[in-house]
Protein backbone atom coordinates (compact mmCIF):
# COMPACT_ATOMS: atom_id res chain seq x y z
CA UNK A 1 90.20 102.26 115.97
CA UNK A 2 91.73 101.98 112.32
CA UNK A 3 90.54 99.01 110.75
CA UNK A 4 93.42 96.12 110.06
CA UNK A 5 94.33 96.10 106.25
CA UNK A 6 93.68 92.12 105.43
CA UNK A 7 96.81 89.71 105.93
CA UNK A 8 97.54 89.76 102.05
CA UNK A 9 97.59 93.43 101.79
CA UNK A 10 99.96 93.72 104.93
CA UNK A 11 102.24 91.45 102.94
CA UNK A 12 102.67 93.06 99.92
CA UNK A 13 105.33 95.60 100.27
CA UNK A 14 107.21 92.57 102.35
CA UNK A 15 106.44 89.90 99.27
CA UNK A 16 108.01 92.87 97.18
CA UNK A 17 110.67 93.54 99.15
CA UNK A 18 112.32 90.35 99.19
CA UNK A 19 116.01 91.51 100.98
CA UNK A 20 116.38 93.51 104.01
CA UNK A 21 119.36 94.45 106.15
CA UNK A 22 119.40 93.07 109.98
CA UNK A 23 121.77 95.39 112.16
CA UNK A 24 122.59 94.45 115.84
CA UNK A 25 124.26 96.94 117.59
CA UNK A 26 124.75 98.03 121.42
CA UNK A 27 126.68 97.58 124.38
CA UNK A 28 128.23 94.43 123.57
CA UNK A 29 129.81 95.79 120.50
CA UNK A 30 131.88 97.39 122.76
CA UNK A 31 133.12 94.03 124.06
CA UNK A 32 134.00 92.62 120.55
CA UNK A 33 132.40 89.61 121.25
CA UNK A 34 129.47 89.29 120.09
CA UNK A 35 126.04 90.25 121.41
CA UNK A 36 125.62 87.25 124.26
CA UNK A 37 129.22 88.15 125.96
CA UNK A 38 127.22 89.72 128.96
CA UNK A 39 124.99 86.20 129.89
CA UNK A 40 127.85 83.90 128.66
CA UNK A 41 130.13 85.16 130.52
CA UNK A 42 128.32 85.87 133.58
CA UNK A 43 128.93 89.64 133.66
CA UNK A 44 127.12 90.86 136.57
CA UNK A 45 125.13 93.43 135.95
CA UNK A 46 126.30 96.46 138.09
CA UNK A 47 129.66 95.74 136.02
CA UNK A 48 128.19 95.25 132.55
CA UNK A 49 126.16 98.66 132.99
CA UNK A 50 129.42 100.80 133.50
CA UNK A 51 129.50 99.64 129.61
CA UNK A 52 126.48 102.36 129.19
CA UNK A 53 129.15 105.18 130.41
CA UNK A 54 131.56 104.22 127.66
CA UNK A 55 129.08 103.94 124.41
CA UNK A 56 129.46 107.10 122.59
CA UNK A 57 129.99 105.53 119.25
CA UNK A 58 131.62 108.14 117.26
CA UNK A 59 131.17 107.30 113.83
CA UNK A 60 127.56 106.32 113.73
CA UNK A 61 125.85 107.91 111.11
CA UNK A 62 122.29 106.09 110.20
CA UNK A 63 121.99 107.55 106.65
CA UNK A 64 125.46 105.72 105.88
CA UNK A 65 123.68 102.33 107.05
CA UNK A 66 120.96 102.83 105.03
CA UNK A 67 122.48 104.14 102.28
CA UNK A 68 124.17 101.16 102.42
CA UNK A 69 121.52 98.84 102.26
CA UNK A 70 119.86 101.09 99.28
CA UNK A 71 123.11 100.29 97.62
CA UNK A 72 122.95 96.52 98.14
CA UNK A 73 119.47 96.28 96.89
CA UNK A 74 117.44 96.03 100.23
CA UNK A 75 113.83 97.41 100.53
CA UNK A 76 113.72 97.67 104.24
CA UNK A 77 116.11 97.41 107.62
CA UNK A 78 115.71 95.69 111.16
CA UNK A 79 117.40 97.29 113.72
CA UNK A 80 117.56 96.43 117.50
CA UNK A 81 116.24 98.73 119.67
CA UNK A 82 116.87 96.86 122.39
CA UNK A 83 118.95 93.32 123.32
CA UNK A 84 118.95 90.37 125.73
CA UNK A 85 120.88 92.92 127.49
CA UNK A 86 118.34 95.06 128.08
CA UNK A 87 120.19 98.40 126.64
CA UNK A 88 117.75 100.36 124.79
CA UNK A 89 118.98 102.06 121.65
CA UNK A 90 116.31 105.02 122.25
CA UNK A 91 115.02 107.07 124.85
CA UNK A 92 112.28 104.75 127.05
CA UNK A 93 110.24 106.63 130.40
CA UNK A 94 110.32 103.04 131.49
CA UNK A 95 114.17 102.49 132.07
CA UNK A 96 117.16 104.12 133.01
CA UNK A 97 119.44 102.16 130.55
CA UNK A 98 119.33 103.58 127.66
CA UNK A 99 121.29 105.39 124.85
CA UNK A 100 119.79 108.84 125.83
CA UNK A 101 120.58 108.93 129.33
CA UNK A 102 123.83 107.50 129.71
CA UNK A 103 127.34 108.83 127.37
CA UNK A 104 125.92 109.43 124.01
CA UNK A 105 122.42 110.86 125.04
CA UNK A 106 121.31 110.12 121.67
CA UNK A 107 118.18 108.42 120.48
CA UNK A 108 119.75 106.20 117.87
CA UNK A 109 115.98 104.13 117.25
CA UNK A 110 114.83 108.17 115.86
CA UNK A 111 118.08 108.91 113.83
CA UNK A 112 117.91 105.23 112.34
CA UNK A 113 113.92 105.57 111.36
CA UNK A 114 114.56 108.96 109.87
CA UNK A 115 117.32 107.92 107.74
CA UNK A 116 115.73 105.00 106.46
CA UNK A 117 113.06 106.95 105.51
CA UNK A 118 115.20 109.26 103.63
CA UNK A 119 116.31 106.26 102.16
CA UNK A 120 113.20 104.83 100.67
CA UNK A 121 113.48 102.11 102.95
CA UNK A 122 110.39 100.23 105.07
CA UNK A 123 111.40 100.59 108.81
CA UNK A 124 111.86 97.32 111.13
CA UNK A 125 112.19 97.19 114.97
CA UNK A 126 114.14 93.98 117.03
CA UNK A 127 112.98 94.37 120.64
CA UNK A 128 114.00 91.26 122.99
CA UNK A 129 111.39 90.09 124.84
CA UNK A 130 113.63 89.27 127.96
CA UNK A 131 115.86 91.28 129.74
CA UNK A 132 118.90 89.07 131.78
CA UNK A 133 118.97 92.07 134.46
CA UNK A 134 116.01 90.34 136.07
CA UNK A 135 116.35 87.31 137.96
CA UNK A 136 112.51 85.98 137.58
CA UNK A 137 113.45 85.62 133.64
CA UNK A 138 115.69 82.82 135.24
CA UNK A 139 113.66 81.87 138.32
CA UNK A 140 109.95 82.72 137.68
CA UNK A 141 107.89 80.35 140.07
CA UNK A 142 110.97 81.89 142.71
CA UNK A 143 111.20 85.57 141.44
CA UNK A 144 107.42 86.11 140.90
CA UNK A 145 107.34 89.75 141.48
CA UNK A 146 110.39 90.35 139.18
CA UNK A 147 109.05 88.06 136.50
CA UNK A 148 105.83 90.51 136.71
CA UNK A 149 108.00 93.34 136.37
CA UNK A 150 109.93 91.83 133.67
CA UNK A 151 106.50 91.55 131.58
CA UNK A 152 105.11 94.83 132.48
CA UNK A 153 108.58 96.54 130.48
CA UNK A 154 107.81 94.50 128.13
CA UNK A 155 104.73 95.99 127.25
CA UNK A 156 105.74 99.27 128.21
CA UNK A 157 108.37 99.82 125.93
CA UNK A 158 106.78 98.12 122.96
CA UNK A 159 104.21 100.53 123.64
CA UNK A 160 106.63 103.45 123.22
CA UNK A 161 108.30 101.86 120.11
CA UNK A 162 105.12 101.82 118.47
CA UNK A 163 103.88 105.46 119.41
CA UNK A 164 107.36 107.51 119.19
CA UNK A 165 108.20 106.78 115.70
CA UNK A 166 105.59 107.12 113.50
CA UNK A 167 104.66 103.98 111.42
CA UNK A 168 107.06 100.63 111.99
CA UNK A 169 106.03 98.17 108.56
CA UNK A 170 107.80 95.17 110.65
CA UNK A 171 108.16 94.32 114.66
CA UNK A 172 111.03 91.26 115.36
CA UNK A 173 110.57 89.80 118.69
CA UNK A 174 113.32 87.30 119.88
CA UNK A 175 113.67 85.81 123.31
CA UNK A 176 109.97 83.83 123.73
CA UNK A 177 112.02 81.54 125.35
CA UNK A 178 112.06 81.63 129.50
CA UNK A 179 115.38 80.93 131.25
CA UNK A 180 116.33 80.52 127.49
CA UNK A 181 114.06 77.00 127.41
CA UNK A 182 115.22 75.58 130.32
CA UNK A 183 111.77 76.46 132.28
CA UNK A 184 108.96 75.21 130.57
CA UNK A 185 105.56 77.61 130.59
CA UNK A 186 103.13 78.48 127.59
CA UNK A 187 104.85 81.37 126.44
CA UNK A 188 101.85 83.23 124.96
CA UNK A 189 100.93 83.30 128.61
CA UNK A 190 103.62 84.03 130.07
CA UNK A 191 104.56 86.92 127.62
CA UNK A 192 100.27 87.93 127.64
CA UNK A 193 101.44 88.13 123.93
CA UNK A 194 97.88 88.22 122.87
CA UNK A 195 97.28 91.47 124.85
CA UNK A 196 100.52 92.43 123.35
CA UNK A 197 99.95 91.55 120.12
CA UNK A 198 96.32 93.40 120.36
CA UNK A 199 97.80 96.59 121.58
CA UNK A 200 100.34 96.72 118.77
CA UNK A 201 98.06 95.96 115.87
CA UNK A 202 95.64 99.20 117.95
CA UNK A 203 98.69 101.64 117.55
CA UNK A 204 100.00 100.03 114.19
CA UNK A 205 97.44 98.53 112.03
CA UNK A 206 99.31 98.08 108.81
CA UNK A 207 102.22 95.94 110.85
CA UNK A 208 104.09 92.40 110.28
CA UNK A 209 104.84 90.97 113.78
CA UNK A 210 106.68 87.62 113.51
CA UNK A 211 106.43 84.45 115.75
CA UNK A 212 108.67 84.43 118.63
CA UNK A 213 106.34 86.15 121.17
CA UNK A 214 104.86 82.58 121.56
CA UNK A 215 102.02 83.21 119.08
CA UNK A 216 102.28 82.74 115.31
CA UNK A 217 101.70 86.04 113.60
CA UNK A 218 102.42 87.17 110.39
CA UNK A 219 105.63 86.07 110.01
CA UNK A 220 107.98 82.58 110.35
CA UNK A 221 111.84 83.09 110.78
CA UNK A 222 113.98 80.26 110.05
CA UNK A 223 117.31 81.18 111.65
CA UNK A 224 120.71 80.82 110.07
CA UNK A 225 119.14 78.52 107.13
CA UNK A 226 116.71 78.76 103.90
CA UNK A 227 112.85 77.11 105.23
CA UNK A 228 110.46 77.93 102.86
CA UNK A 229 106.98 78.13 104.80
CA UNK A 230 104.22 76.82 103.36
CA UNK A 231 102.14 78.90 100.15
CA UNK A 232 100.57 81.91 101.61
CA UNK A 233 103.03 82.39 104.52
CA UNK A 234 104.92 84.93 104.96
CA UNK A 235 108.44 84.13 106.24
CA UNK A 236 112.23 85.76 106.35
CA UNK A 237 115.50 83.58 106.78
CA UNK A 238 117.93 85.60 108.59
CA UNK A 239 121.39 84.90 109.16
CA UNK A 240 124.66 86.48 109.76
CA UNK A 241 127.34 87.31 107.08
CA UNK A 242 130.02 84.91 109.49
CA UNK A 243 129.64 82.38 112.26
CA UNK A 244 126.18 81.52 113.60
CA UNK A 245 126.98 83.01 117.38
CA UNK A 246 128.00 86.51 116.16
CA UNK A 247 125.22 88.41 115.51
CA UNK A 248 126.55 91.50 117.26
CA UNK A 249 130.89 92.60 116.36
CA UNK A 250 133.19 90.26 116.67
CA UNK A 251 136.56 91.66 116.32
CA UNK A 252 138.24 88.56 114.62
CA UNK A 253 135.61 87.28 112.09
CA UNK A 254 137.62 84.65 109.76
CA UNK A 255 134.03 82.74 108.63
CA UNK A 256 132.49 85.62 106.57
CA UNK A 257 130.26 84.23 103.98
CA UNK A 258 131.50 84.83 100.31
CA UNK A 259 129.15 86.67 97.98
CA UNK A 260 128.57 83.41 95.94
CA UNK A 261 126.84 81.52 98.92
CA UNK A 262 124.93 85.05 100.13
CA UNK A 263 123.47 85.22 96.76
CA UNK A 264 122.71 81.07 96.54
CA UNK A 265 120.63 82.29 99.44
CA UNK A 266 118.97 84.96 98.46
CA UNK A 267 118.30 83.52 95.03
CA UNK A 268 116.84 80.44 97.43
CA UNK A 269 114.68 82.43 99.71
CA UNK A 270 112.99 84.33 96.59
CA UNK A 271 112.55 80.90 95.05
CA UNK A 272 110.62 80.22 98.23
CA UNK A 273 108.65 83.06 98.23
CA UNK A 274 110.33 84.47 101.27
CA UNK A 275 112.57 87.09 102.25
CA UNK A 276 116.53 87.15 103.29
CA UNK A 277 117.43 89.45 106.36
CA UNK A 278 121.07 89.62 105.91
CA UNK A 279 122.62 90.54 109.05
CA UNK A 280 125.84 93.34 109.88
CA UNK A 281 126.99 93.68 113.19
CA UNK A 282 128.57 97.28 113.37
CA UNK A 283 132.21 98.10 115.33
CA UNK A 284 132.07 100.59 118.60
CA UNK A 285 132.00 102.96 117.06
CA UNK A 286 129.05 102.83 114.52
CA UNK A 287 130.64 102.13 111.68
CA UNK A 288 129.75 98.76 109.16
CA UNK A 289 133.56 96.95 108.27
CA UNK A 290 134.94 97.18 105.26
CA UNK A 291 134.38 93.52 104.61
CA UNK A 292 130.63 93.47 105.34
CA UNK A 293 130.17 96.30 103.45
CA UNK A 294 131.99 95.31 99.95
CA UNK A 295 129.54 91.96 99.97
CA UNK A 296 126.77 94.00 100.39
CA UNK A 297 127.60 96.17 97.13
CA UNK A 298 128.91 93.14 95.21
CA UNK A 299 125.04 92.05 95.89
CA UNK A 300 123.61 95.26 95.12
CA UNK A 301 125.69 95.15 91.66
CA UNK A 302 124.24 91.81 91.04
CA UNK A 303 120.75 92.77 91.84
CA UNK A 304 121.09 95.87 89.57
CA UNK A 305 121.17 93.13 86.89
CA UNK A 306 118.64 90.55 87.68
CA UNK A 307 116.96 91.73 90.32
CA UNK A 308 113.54 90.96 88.52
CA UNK A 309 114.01 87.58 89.23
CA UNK A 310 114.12 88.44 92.92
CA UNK A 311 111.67 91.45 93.45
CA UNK A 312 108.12 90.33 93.80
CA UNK A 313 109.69 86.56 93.36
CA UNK A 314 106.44 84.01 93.17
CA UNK A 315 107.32 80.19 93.15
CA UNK A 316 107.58 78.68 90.20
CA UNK A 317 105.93 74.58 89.99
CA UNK A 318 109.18 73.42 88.16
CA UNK A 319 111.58 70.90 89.01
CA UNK A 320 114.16 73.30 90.73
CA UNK A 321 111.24 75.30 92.12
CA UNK A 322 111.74 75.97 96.26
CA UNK A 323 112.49 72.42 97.43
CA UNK A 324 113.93 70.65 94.68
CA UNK A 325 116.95 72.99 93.88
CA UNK A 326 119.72 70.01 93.91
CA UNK A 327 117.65 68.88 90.46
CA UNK A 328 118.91 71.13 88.88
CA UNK A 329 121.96 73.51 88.38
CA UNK A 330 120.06 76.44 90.48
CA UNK A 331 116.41 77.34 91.58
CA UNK A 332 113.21 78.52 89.74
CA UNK A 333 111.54 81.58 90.45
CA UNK A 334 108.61 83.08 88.75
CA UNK A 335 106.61 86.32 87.92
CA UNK A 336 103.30 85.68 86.49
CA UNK A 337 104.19 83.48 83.23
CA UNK A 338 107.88 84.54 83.26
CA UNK A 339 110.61 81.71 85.11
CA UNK A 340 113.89 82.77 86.35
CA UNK A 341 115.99 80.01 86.31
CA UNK A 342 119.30 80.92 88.65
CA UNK A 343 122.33 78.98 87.64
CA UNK A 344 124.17 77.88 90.46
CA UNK A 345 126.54 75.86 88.37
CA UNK A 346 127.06 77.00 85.20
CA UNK A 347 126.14 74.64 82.94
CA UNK A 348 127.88 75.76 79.50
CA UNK A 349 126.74 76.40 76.64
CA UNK A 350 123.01 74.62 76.99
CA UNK A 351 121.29 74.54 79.97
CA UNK A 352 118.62 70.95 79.90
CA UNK A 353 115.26 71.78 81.70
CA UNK A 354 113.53 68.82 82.48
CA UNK A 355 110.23 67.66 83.03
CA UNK A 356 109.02 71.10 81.87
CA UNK A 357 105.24 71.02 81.03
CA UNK A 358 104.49 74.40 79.99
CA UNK A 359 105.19 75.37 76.22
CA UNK A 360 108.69 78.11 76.08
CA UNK A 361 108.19 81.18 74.12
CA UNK A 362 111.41 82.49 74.57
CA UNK A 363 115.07 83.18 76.42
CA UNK A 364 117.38 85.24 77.72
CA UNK A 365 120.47 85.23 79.53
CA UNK A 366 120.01 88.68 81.79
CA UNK A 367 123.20 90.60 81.42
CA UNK A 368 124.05 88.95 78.52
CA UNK A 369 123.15 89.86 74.51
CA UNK A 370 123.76 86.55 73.74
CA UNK A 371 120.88 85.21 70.97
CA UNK A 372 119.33 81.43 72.78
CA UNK A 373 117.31 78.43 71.20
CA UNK A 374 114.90 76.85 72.16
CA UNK A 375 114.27 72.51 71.74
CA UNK A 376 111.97 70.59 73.17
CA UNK A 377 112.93 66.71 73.60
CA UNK A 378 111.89 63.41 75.46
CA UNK A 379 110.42 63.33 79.09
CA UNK A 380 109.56 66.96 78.98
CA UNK A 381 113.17 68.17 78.21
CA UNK A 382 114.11 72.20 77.38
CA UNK A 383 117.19 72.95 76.09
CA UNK A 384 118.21 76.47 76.09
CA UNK A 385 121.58 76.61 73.51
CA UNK A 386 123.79 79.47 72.76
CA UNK A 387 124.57 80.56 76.55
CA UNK A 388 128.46 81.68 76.37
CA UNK A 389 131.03 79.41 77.05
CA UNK A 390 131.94 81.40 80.47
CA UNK A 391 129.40 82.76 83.06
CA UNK A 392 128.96 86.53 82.20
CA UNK A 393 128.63 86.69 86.50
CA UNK A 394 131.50 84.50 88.22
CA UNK A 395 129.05 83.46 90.67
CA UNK A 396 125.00 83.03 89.72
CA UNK A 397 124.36 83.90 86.51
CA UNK A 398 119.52 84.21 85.49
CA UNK A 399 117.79 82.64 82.62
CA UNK A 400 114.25 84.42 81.89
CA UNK A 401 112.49 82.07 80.14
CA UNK A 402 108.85 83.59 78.87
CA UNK A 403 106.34 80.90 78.88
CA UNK A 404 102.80 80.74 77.39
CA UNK A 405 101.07 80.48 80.90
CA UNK A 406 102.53 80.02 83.71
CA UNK A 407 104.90 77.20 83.77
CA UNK A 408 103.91 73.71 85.40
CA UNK A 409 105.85 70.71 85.84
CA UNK A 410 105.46 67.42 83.63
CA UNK A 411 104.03 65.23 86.29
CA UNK A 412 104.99 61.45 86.49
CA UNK A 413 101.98 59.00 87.45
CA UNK A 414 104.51 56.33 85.89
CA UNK A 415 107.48 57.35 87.30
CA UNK A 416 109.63 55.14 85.88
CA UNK A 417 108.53 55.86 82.31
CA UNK A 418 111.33 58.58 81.70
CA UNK A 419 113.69 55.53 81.15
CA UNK A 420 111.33 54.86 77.82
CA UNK A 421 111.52 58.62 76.87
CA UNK A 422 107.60 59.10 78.37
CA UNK A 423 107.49 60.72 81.13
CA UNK A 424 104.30 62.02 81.78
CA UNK A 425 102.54 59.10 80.86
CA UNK A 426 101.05 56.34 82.63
């Protein structure tokens, strides 16, 4: 067996990486509403499988996708192989339902790894731990022998995922949940993700599994919001571009995110330390809308720009570091001595920088040739003068500030001593 590369050298392409793309995509794209339609609704499921017979999506082309996401800026894509719906994407010994043996008898998991690779891009797999076709997900302690069989796909199929591909950097289990937490068991138990977990780390010894198969893994995923785990943790945000049930298409999508609040996220999560998994939910027939796809190369434009703040992003201990960003008019990053302060709110034409404890060598607006000053005043103040009047980027705009090690906060043991102009002192 190939010895398992250390947790810190799994993470580093992932701490590099910073933005990926999520894509969910299957049968319930067909339905236009969104990628729960078959449980919410109570499709049964002799009905919902006549779906399989109509998915030939025309206009799927994987290089497009992940050209795509090499045009927004992201290092690496997530695709779901297969749903809560049980519908795998690729070509499984272990199932019947799948892409390659009903209408389109295509593998779309293969085209989708080899275009990403083309692309330069790190290769993700979603798999769903549970599978609503069998009723001992919903009655285990009743359905015994279907809850078994439920468990042994399970590890069947991850086993194929992980052998029929060549090398997967990231695996993103969802689903941990039984009877979707209404029957309470110990999940790692009931999932054997440890024996899971084992077998996939046998097969795929450089891999980032993340927590939902009811053990913790390498990696946390807030959902739909910006958690920064703790330092040394690797963790992902994801969240969709519009409302927080429609993962998969939705045909009328009036909540899509502007670019603005996508990039306060992204700016947020690289602040943190962690990555943003931006999520597109592709039509029937393959193909990424229009509106998805022009926020995703509005980002890529603005990453072309100051996308060293955000590659290889370290936290930074300055007020408006991960936590603290309502101090400020944006979040602090950091690479090695540098700061990347991301303006929110533009300030003007100074930008104040308080309780800064680290000596400034020097700044820069990125994107801009504009010549800034440095001035250092009470309670650990920086002001940064000569930004232009109007944001050179309508929406966040980067200071690099170069410092003379890396930067630190001005603690407060008095903390009421700023209103003296001493902050920092007792």
């Amino acid at each position: 067996m190939r010895a398992m590369p250390s947790y810190e050298n799994r993470l580093k392409w992932f701490h590099q990486a910073r933005f990926g793309m999520f894509i969910h995509f299957g049968l319930y794209s067909l339905l236009q509403r969104g990628e729960w339609a078959m449980f919410l609704e109570r499709i049964p499921a002799a009905e919902y499988g006549k779906l399989a017979w109509q998915f030939n999506p025309h206009r799927f082309d994987a290089d497009a996708w992940a050209g795509l996401a090499a045009e927004a800026g992201m290092k690496y894509m997530v695709l779901t192989a297969r749903h809560h719906d049980g519908f795998c994407l690729y070509d499984s010994r272990h199932s019947d339902f799948t892409s390659a043996k009903s209408a389109a008898r295509r593998d779309f998991v293969a085209e989708y790894v080899a275009a990403a690779r083309r692309a330069g891009l790190r290769v993700g797999l979603y798999y769903s731990l549970l599978d609503w076709r069998f009723p001992g997900y919903f009655e285990p302690e009743k359905q015994k022998r279907s809850a078994a069989a439920l468990v042994r796909q399970l590890h069947d199929q991850v086993r194929e995922l992980m052998t029929q591909y060549g090398r997967i950097d990231e695996l993103w289990y969802d689903g941990d949940w039984v009877c979707h937490g209404q029957v309470q068991v110990d999940k790692a138990v009931f999932w054997r993700a440890r024996e899971l977990n084992d077998m996939v780390r046998r097969l795929q010894p450089h891999i980032l599994i993340n927590n939902r198969s009811g053990t913790q893994e390498d990696l946390d995923t807030p959902e739909q919001h910006v958690t920064a785990s703790g330092p040394g943790r690797g963790w992902e945000a994801c969240m969709t571009m519009g409302d927080s049930v429609g993962w998969g298409y939705i045909r009328h999508q009036p909540n899509l995110k502007s670019v603005p609040q996508l990039l306060q996220n992204l700016c947020t999560c690289a602040a943190g330390e962690g990555n943003f998994l931006l999520n597109v939910g592709p039509g029937p027939d393959g193909s990424i809308r229009r509106e998805e796809a022009s926020r995703l190369r509005a980002i890529g434009r603005w990453l072309q720009v100051n996308g060293e703040a955000i590659y290889g992003s370290q936290r930074a201990a300055l007020c408006g570091g991960s936590g603290h960003w309502w101090i400020l008019p944006g979040v602090w990053s950091r690479r090695g001595r540098t700061g990347y302060l991301h303006l929110f709110r533009y300030p003007g034409t100074t930008v104040v920088c308080p309780l800064v404890g680290t000596r400034a060598l020097a700044a820069e607006l990125l994107g801009s040739s504009a010549k800034l000053t440095l001035r250092w005043e009470s309670n650990g103040r920086l002001l940064i003068s000569g930004l232009p009047a109007r944001p050179p980027h309508p929406a966040v705009n980067v200071l690099k500030v170069r410092f003379a090690e890396e930067p630190q906060a001005l603690t407060e043991p008095n903390r009421a001593a700023w209103l003296r102009g001493h902050a920092g002192e007792p």
